[in-house]
C-alpha atoms as a PDB file:
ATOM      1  CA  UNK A   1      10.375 -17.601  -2.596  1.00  0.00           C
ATOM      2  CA  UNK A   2       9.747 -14.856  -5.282  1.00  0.00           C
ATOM      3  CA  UNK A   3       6.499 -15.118  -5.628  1.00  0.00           C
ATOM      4  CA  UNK A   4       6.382 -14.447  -1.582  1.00  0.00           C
ATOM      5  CA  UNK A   5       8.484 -11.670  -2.440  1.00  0.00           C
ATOM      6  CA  UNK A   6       6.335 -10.242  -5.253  1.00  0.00           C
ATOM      7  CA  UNK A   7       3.142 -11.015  -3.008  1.00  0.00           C
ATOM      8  CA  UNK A   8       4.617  -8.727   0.001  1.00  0.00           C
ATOM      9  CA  UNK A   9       5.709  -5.925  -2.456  1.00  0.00           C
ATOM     10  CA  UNK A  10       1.877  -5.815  -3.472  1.00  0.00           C
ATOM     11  CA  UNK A  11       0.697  -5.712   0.599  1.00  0.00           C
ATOM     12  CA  UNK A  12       3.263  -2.577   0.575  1.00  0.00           C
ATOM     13  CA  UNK A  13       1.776  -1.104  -2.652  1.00  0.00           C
ATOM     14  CA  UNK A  14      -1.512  -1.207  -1.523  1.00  0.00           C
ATOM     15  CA  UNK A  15      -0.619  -0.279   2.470  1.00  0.00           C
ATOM     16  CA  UNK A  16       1.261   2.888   0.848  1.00  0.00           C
ATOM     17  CA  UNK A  17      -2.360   3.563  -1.422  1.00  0.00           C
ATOM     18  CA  UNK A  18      -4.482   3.040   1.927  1.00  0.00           C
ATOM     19  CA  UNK A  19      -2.464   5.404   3.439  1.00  0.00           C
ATOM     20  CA  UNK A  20      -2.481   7.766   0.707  1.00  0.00           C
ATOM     21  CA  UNK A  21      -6.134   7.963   0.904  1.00  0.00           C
ATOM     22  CA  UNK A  22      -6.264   8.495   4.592  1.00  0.00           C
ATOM     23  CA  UNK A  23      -3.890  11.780   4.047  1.00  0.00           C
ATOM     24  CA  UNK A  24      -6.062  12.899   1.245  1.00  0.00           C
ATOM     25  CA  UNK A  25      -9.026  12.751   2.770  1.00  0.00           C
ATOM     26  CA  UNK A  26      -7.742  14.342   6.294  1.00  0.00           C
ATOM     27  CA  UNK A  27      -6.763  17.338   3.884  1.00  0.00           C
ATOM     28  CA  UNK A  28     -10.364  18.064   3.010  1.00  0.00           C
END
């Protein structure tokens, strides 16, 4: 069960990066 937990932390780290990206790049 933790490592589920640990691997859905990572899908929210890297969905929060995507979406950083998109912003950034809509800025420009």
């Amino acid at each position: 069960m933790q490592s589920e937990l640990i691997a859905f932390f990572d899908l929210v780290n890297i969905f929060q990066m995507i979406m950083k990206n998109i912003s950034f790049e809509n800025k420009i």
